[in-house]
C-alpha atoms as a PDB file:
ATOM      1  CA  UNK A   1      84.206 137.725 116.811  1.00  0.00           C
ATOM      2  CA  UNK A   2      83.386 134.345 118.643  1.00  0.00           C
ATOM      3  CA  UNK A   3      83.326 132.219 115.753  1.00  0.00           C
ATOM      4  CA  UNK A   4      86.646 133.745 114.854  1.00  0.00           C
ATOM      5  CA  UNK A   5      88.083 133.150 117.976  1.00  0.00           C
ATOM      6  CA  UNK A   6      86.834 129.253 117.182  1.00  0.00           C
ATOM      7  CA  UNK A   7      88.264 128.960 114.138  1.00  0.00           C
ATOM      8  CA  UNK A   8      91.461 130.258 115.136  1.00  0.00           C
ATOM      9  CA  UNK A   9      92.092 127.957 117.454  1.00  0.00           C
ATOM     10  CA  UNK A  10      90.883 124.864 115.163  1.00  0.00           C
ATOM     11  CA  UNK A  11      93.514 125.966 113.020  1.00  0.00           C
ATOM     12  CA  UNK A  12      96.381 125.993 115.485  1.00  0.00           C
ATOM     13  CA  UNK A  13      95.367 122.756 117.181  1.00  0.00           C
ATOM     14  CA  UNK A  14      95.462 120.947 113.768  1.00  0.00           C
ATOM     15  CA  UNK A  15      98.781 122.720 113.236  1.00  0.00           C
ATOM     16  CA  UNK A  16     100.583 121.356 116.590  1.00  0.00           C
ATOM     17  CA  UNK A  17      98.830 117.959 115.822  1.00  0.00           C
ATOM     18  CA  UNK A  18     100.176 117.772 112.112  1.00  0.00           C
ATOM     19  CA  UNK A  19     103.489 118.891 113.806  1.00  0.00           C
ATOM     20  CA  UNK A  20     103.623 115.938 116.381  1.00  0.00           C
ATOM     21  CA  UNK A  21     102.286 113.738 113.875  1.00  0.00           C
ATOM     22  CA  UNK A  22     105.197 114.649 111.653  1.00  0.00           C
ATOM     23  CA  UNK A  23     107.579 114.448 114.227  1.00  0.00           C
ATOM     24  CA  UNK A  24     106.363 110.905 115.209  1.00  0.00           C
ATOM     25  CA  UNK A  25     106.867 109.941 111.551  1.00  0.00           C
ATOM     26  CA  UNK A  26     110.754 111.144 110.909  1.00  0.00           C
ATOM     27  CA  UNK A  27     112.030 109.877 114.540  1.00  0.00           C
ATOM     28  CA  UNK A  28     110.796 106.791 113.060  1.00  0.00           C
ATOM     29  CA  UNK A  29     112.822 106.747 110.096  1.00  0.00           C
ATOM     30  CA  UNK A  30     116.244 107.452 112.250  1.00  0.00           C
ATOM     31  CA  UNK A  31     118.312 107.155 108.978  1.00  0.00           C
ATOM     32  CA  UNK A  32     116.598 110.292 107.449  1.00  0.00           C
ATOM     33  CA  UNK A  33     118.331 112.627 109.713  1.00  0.00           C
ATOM     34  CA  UNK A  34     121.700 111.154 108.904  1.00  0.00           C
ATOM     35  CA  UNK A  35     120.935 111.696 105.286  1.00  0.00           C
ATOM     36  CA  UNK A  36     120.130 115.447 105.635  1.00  0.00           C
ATOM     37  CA  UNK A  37     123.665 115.547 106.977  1.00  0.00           C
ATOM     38  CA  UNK A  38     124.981 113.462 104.249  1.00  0.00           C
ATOM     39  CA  UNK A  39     124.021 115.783 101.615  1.00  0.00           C
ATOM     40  CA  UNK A  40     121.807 113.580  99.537  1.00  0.00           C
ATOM     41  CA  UNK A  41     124.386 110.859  99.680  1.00  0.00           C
ATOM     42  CA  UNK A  42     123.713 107.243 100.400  1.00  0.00           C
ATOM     43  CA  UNK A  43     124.068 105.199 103.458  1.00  0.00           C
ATOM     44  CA  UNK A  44     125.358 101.746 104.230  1.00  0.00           C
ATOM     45  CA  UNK A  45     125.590  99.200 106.739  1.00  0.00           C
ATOM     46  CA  UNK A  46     129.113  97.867 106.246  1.00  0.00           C
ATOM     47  CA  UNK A  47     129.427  95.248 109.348  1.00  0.00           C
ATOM     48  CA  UNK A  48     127.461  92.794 108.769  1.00  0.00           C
ATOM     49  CA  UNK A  49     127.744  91.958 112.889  1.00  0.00           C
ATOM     50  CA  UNK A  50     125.111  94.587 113.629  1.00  0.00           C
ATOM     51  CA  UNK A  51     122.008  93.774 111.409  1.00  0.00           C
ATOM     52  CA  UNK A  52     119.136  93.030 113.383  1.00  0.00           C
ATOM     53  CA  UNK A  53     116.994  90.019 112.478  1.00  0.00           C
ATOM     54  CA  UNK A  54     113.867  92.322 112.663  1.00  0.00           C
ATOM     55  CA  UNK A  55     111.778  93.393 109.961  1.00  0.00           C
ATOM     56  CA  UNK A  56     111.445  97.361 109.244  1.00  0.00           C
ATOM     57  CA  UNK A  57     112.237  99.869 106.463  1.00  0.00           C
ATOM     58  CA  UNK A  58     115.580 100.987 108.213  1.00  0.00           C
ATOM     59  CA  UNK A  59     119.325  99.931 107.686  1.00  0.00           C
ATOM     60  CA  UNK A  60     120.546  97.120 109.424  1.00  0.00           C
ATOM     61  CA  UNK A  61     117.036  95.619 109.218  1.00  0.00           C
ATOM     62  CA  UNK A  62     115.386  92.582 107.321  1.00  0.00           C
ATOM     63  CA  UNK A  63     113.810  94.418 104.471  1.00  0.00           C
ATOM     64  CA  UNK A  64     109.625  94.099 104.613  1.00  0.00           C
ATOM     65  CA  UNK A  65     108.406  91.790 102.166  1.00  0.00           C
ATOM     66  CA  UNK A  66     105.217  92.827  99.531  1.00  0.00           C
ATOM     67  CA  UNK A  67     103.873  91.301  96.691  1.00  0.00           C
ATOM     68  CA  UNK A  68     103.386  93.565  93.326  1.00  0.00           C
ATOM     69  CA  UNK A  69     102.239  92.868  89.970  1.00  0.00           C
ATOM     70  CA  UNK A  70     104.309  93.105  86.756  1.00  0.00           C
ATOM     71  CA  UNK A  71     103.550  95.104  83.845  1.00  0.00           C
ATOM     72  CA  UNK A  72     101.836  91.410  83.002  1.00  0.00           C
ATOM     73  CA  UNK A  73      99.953  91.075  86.032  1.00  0.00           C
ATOM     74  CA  UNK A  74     102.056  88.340  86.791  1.00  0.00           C
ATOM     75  CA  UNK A  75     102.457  88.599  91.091  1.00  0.00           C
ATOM     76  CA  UNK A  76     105.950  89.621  92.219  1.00  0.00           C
ATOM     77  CA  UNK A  77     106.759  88.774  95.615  1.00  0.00           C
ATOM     78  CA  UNK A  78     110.544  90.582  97.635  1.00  0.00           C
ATOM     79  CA  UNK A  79     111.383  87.596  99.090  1.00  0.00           C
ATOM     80  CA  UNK A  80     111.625  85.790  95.821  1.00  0.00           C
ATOM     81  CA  UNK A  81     114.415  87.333  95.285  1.00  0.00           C
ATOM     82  CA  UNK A  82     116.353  86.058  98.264  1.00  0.00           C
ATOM     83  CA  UNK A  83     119.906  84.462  97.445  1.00  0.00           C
ATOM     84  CA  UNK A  84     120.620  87.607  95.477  1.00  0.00           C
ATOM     85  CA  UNK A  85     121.460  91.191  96.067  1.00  0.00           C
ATOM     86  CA  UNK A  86     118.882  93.732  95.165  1.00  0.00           C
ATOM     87  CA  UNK A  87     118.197  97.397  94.708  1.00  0.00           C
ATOM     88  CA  UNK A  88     115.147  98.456  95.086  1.00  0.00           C
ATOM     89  CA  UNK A  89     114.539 101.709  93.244  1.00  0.00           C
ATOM     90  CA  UNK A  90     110.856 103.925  94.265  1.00  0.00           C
ATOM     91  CA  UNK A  91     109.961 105.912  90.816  1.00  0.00           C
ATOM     92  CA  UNK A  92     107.490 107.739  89.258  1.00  0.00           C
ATOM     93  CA  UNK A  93     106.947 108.961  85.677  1.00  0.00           C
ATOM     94  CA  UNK A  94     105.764 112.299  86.422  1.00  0.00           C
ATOM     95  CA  UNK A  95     109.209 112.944  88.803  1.00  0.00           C
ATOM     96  CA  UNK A  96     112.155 114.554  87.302  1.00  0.00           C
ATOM     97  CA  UNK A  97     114.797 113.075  88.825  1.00  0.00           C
ATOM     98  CA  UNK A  98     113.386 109.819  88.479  1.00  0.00           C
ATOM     99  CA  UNK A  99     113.559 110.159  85.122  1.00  0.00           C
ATOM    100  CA  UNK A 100     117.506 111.462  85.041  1.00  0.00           C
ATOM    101  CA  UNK A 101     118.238 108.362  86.480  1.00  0.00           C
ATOM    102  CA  UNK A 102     116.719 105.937  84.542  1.00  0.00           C
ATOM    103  CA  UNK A 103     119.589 105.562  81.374  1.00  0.00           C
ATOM    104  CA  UNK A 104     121.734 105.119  85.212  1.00  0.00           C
ATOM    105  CA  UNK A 105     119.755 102.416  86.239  1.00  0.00           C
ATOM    106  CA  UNK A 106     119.373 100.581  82.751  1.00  0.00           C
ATOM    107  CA  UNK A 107     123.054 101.168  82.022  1.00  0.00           C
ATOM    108  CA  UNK A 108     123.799  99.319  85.563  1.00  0.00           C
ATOM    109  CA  UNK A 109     121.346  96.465  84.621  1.00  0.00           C
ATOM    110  CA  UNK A 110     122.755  95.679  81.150  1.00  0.00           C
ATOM    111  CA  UNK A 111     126.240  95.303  83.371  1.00  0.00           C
ATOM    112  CA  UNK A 112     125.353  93.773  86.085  1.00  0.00           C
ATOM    113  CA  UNK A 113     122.169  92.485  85.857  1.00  0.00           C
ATOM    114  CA  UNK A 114     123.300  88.956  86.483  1.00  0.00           C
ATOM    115  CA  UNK A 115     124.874  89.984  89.616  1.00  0.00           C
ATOM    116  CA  UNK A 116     121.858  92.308  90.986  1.00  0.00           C
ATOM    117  CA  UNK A 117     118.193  91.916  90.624  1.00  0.00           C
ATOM    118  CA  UNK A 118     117.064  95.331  89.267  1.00  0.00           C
ATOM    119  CA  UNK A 119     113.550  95.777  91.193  1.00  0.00           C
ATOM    120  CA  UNK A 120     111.846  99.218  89.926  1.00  0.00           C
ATOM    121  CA  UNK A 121     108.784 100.125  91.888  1.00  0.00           C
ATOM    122  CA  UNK A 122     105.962 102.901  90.392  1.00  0.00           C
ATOM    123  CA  UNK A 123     104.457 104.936  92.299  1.00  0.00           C
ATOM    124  CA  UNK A 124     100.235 104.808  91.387  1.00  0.00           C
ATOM    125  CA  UNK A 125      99.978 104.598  87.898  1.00  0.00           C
ATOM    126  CA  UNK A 126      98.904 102.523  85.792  1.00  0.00           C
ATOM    127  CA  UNK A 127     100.197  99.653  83.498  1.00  0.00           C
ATOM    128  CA  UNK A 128      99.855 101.535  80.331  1.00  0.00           C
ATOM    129  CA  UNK A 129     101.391 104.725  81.428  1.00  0.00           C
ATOM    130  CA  UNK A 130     104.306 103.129  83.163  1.00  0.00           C
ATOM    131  CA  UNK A 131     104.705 101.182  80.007  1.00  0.00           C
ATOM    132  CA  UNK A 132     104.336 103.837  77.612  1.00  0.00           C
ATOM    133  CA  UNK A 133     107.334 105.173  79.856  1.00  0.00           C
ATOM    134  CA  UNK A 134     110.119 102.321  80.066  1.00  0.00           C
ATOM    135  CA  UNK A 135     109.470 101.928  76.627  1.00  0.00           C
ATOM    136  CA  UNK A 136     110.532 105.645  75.910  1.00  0.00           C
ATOM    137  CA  UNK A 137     113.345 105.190  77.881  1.00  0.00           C
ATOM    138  CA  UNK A 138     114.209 101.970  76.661  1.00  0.00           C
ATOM    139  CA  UNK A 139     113.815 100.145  80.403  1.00  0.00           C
ATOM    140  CA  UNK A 140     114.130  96.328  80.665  1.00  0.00           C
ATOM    141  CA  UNK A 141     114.759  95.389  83.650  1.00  0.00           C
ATOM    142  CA  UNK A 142     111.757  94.365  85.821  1.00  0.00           C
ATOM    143  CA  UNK A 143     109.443  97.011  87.271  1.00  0.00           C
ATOM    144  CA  UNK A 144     106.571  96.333  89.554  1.00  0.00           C
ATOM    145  CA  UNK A 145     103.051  98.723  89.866  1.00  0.00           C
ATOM    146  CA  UNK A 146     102.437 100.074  92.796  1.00  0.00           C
ATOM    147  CA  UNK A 147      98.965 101.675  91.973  1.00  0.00           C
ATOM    148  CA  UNK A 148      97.894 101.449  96.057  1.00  0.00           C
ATOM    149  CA  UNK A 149     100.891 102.637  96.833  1.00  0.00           C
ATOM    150  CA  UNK A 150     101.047  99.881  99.807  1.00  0.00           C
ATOM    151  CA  UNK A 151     104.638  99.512  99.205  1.00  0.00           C
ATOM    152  CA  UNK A 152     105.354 102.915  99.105  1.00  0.00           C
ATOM    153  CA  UNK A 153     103.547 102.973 103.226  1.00  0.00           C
ATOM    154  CA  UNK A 154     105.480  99.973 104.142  1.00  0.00           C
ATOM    155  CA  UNK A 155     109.236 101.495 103.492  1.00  0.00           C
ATOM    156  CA  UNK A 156     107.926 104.921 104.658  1.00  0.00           C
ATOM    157  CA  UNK A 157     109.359 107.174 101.989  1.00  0.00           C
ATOM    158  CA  UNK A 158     109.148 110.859 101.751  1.00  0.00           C
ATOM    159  CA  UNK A 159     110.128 111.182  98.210  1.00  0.00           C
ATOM    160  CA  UNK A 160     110.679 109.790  95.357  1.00  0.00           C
ATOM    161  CA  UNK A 161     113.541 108.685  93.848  1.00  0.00           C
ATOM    162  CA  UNK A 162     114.818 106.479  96.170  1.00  0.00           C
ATOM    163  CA  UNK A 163     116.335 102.976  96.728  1.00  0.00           C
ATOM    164  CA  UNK A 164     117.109 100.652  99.467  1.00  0.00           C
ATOM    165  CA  UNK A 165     120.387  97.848  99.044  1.00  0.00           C
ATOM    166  CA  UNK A 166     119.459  94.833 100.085  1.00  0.00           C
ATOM    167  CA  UNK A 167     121.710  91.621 100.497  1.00  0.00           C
ATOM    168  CA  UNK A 168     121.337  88.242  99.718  1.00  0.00           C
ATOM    169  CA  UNK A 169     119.808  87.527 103.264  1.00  0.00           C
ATOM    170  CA  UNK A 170     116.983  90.483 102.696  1.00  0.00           C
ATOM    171  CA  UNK A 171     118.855  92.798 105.221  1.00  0.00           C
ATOM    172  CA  UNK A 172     118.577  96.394 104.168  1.00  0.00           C
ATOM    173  CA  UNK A 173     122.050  97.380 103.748  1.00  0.00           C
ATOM    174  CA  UNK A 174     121.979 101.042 102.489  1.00  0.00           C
ATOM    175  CA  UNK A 175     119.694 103.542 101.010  1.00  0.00           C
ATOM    176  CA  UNK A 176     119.835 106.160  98.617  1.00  0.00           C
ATOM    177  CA  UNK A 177     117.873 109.184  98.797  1.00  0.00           C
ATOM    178  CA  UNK A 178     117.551 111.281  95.303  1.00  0.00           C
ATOM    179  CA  UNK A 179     119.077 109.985  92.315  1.00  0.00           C
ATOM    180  CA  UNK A 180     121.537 107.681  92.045  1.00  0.00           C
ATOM    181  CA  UNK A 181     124.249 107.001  88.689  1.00  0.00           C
ATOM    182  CA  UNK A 182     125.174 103.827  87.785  1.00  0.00           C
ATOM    183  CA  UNK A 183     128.988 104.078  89.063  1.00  0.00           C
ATOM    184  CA  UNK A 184     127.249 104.986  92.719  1.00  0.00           C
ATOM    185  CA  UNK A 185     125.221 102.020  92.647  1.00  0.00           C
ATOM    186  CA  UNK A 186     128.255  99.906  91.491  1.00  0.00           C
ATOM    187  CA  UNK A 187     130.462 101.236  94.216  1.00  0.00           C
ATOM    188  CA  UNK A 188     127.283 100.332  96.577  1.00  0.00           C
ATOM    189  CA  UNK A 189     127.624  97.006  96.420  1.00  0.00           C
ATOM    190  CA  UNK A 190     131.073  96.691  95.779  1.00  0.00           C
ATOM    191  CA  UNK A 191     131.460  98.074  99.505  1.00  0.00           C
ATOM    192  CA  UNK A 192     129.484  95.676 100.957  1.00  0.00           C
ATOM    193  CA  UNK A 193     131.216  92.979  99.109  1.00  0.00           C
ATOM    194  CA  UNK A 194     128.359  92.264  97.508  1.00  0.00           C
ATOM    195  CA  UNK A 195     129.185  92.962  93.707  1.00  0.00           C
ATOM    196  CA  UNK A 196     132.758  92.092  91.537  1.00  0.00           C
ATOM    197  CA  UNK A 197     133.183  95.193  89.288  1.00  0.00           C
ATOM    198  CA  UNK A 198     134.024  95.009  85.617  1.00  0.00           C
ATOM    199  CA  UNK A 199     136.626  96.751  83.838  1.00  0.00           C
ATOM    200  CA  UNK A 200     135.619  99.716  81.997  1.00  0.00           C
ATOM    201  CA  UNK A 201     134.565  98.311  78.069  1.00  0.00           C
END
Protein backbone atom coordinates (compact mmCIF):
# COMPACT_ATOMS: atom_id res chain seq x y z
CA UNK A 1 0.00 0.00 0.00
CA UNK A 2 3.00 2.32 1.05
CA UNK A 3 4.97 1.95 -1.92
CA UNK A 4 1.83 2.76 -3.83
CA UNK A 5 1.14 5.65 -2.01
CA UNK A 6 5.05 6.61 -3.12
CA UNK A 7 4.68 6.09 -6.43
CA UNK A 8 1.63 7.95 -6.74
CA UNK A 9 2.85 10.85 -5.67
CA UNK A 10 6.23 10.59 -7.85
CA UNK A 11 3.95 10.55 -10.60
CA UNK A 12 1.96 13.67 -9.84
CA UNK A 13 4.98 15.71 -8.78
CA UNK A 14 6.66 14.99 -12.18
CA UNK A 15 3.29 15.86 -13.71
CA UNK A 16 2.96 19.54 -12.07
CA UNK A 17 6.78 19.90 -12.79
CA UNK A 18 6.44 18.92 -16.60
CA UNK A 19 3.39 21.32 -16.42
CA UNK A 20 5.40 24.40 -15.07
CA UNK A 21 8.18 23.45 -17.14
CA UNK A 22 5.89 23.65 -20.14
CA UNK A 23 4.37 26.65 -19.12
CA UNK A 24 7.81 28.36 -18.65
CA UNK A 25 8.60 27.30 -22.23
CA UNK A 26 5.34 28.79 -24.27
CA UNK A 27 5.23 32.22 -22.12
CA UNK A 28 8.55 32.37 -23.60
CA UNK A 29 7.62 32.14 -27.06
CA UNK A 30 4.79 35.08 -26.64
CA UNK A 31 4.06 34.86 -30.45
CA UNK A 32 2.77 31.21 -30.13
CA UNK A 33 -0.33 32.21 -28.41
CA UNK A 34 -1.14 34.77 -31.05
CA UNK A 35 -0.78 32.08 -33.61
CA UNK A 36 -3.28 29.66 -31.96
CA UNK A 37 -5.63 32.58 -32.44
CA UNK A 38 -4.54 33.16 -35.91
CA UNK A 39 -5.54 29.86 -37.08
CA UNK A 40 -2.27 28.57 -38.39
CA UNK A 41 -1.71 31.82 -40.17
CA UNK A 42 1.49 33.78 -40.20
CA UNK A 43 2.61 36.76 -38.31
CA UNK A 44 4.47 39.91 -39.16
CA UNK A 45 6.11 42.80 -37.80
CA UNK A 46 5.06 45.55 -40.21
CA UNK A 47 6.66 48.84 -38.41
CA UNK A 48 9.84 48.64 -38.63
CA UNK A 49 9.95 51.45 -35.49
CA UNK A 50 9.41 48.68 -32.96
CA UNK A 51 12.14 45.97 -33.60
CA UNK A 52 14.30 45.57 -30.79
CA UNK A 53 18.06 45.40 -31.35
CA UNK A 54 18.13 42.20 -29.14
CA UNK A 55 18.80 38.84 -30.18
CA UNK A 56 15.94 36.04 -29.59
CA UNK A 57 13.73 33.69 -31.66
CA UNK A 58 10.66 36.14 -31.44
CA UNK A 59 9.26 38.86 -33.90
CA UNK A 60 10.58 42.12 -33.73
CA UNK A 61 13.91 40.59 -32.67
CA UNK A 62 17.48 40.23 -34.30
CA UNK A 63 17.25 36.69 -35.50
CA UNK A 64 20.04 34.25 -33.52
CA UNK A 65 22.82 33.47 -35.62
CA UNK A 66 24.19 29.46 -36.10
CA UNK A 67 26.46 27.95 -38.28
CA UNK A 68 25.28 24.61 -40.31
CA UNK A 69 26.83 22.50 -42.80
CA UNK A 70 25.68 22.01 -46.42
CA UNK A 71 24.83 18.88 -48.01
CA UNK A 72 28.86 19.39 -48.89
CA UNK A 73 30.00 19.96 -45.54
CA UNK A 74 30.80 23.23 -46.58
CA UNK A 75 29.97 25.60 -43.06
CA UNK A 76 26.93 27.87 -43.47
CA UNK A 77 26.80 30.65 -41.19
CA UNK A 78 22.89 33.14 -40.77
CA UNK A 79 24.60 36.11 -40.70
CA UNK A 80 26.17 35.55 -44.05
CA UNK A 81 23.31 36.20 -45.40
CA UNK A 82 22.86 39.73 -44.11
CA UNK A 83 22.03 42.47 -46.87
CA UNK A 84 19.30 40.15 -48.05
CA UNK A 85 15.91 39.00 -47.01
CA UNK A 86 15.56 35.45 -45.91
CA UNK A 87 13.12 32.73 -45.02
CA UNK A 88 14.11 30.38 -43.01
CA UNK A 89 12.08 27.20 -43.43
CA UNK A 90 12.48 24.14 -40.28
CA UNK A 91 11.78 20.64 -42.26
CA UNK A 92 11.98 17.22 -41.96
CA UNK A 93 11.67 14.31 -44.42
CA UNK A 94 9.69 12.08 -42.37
CA UNK A 95 6.87 15.19 -41.78
CA UNK A 96 3.95 15.40 -44.00
CA UNK A 97 3.37 18.72 -44.33
CA UNK A 98 6.82 19.44 -44.81
CA UNK A 99 6.76 17.60 -47.65
CA UNK A 100 3.33 19.37 -49.21
CA UNK A 101 5.20 22.33 -49.14
CA UNK A 102 8.21 21.68 -50.71
CA UNK A 103 7.05 22.08 -54.82
CA UNK A 104 5.75 25.72 -52.68
CA UNK A 105 8.99 26.49 -51.60
CA UNK A 106 10.99 25.43 -54.85
CA UNK A 107 8.35 27.09 -57.03
CA UNK A 108 9.03 30.46 -54.86
CA UNK A 109 12.86 29.98 -55.26
CA UNK A 110 12.94 29.50 -59.06
CA UNK A 111 10.91 33.12 -58.90
CA UNK A 112 12.41 34.82 -56.59
CA UNK A 113 15.38 33.37 -55.64
CA UNK A 114 17.42 36.40 -56.55
CA UNK A 115 15.37 38.48 -54.37
CA UNK A 116 15.25 35.97 -51.20
CA UNK A 117 17.82 33.64 -49.90
CA UNK A 118 15.94 30.29 -49.64
CA UNK A 119 17.55 28.80 -46.26
CA UNK A 120 15.99 25.12 -45.64
CA UNK A 121 16.96 23.67 -42.32
CA UNK A 122 16.62 19.52 -41.55
CA UNK A 123 15.76 18.42 -38.71
CA UNK A 124 18.51 15.30 -37.55
CA UNK A 125 19.15 13.42 -40.44
CA UNK A 126 21.63 12.78 -42.26
CA UNK A 127 23.32 14.00 -45.55
CA UNK A 128 22.33 11.07 -47.58
CA UNK A 129 18.78 10.86 -46.54
CA UNK A 130 18.11 14.54 -46.84
CA UNK A 131 19.68 14.22 -50.20
CA UNK A 132 18.03 11.25 -51.37
CA UNK A 133 14.95 13.61 -50.51
CA UNK A 134 15.49 17.10 -52.37
CA UNK A 135 16.50 15.10 -55.08
CA UNK A 136 12.99 13.33 -55.21
CA UNK A 137 11.46 16.43 -54.97
CA UNK A 138 13.58 18.14 -57.25
CA UNK A 139 14.92 20.87 -54.37
CA UNK A 140 17.72 23.33 -55.29
CA UNK A 141 17.80 25.83 -53.30
CA UNK A 142 20.24 25.61 -50.34
CA UNK A 143 19.43 23.41 -47.35
CA UNK A 144 21.50 23.13 -44.26
CA UNK A 145 21.73 19.70 -41.74
CA UNK A 146 20.78 20.09 -38.62
CA UNK A 147 21.70 16.54 -37.28
CA UNK A 148 22.16 18.12 -33.39
CA UNK A 149 19.33 19.79 -33.81
CA UNK A 150 21.14 22.99 -32.09
CA UNK A 151 19.30 25.19 -34.36
CA UNK A 152 16.19 23.70 -33.89
CA UNK A 153 16.87 24.67 -29.55
CA UNK A 154 17.97 28.07 -30.46
CA UNK A 155 14.55 29.29 -32.35
CA UNK A 156 12.54 27.15 -29.86
CA UNK A 157 10.13 25.42 -32.20
CA UNK A 158 7.38 23.11 -31.34
CA UNK A 159 6.85 21.70 -34.71
CA UNK A 160 7.87 21.33 -37.74
CA UNK A 161 7.14 22.99 -40.64
CA UNK A 162 7.89 26.26 -39.84
CA UNK A 163 9.67 29.48 -40.99
CA UNK A 164 10.79 32.72 -39.64
CA UNK A 165 11.04 36.16 -42.25
CA UNK A 166 13.89 37.79 -41.73
CA UNK A 167 15.01 41.25 -43.26
CA UNK A 168 17.98 42.48 -44.63
CA UNK A 169 19.15 43.76 -41.10
CA UNK A 170 18.59 39.99 -39.50
CA UNK A 171 15.39 41.23 -37.63
CA UNK A 172 12.82 38.50 -37.45
CA UNK A 173 9.97 39.96 -39.17
CA UNK A 174 7.24 37.22 -39.24
CA UNK A 175 6.80 33.58 -38.78
CA UNK A 176 4.86 30.95 -40.19
CA UNK A 177 3.66 28.10 -38.33
CA UNK A 178 2.52 24.89 -40.59
CA UNK A 179 2.88 25.03 -44.17
CA UNK A 180 3.23 27.75 -46.14
CA UNK A 181 2.42 28.11 -50.42
CA UNK A 182 4.44 30.00 -52.44
CA UNK A 183 1.81 32.99 -53.07
CA UNK A 184 1.81 33.28 -48.93
CA UNK A 185 5.39 33.59 -48.82
CA UNK A 186 5.32 36.11 -51.76
CA UNK A 187 2.68 38.22 -50.13
CA UNK A 188 5.11 37.92 -46.89
CA UNK A 189 7.54 39.91 -48.05
CA UNK A 190 5.75 41.97 -50.28
CA UNK A 191 4.09 43.40 -46.95
CA UNK A 192 7.05 44.23 -45.43
CA UNK A 193 8.29 45.88 -48.50
CA UNK A 194 10.73 43.60 -48.71
CA UNK A 195 10.03 41.74 -52.13
CA UNK A 196 8.74 43.39 -55.85
CA UNK A 197 6.24 40.75 -57.14
CA UNK A 198 6.20 39.47 -60.69
CA UNK A 199 3.41 39.24 -62.95
CA UNK A 200 1.85 35.97 -63.26
CA UNK A 201 3.96 34.01 -66.47
Amino acid sequence: MVPRLVVAVLIAAGAIALGFISYAFFTSRSDLSKFALTEGRGLFVDDPKILRAETAATLGYLAPDFTLEDLNGQKVRLSDFRGKPALLNFWASWCPPCRKEMPELQEFHERYGEQIALIGINWGEDAKTVKKFLDRFGVRYLNLLDERRTAFVLYKLTGIPESFFIDPEGYIRGVWIGPITAEQIVKGFARLGLLQEKESE
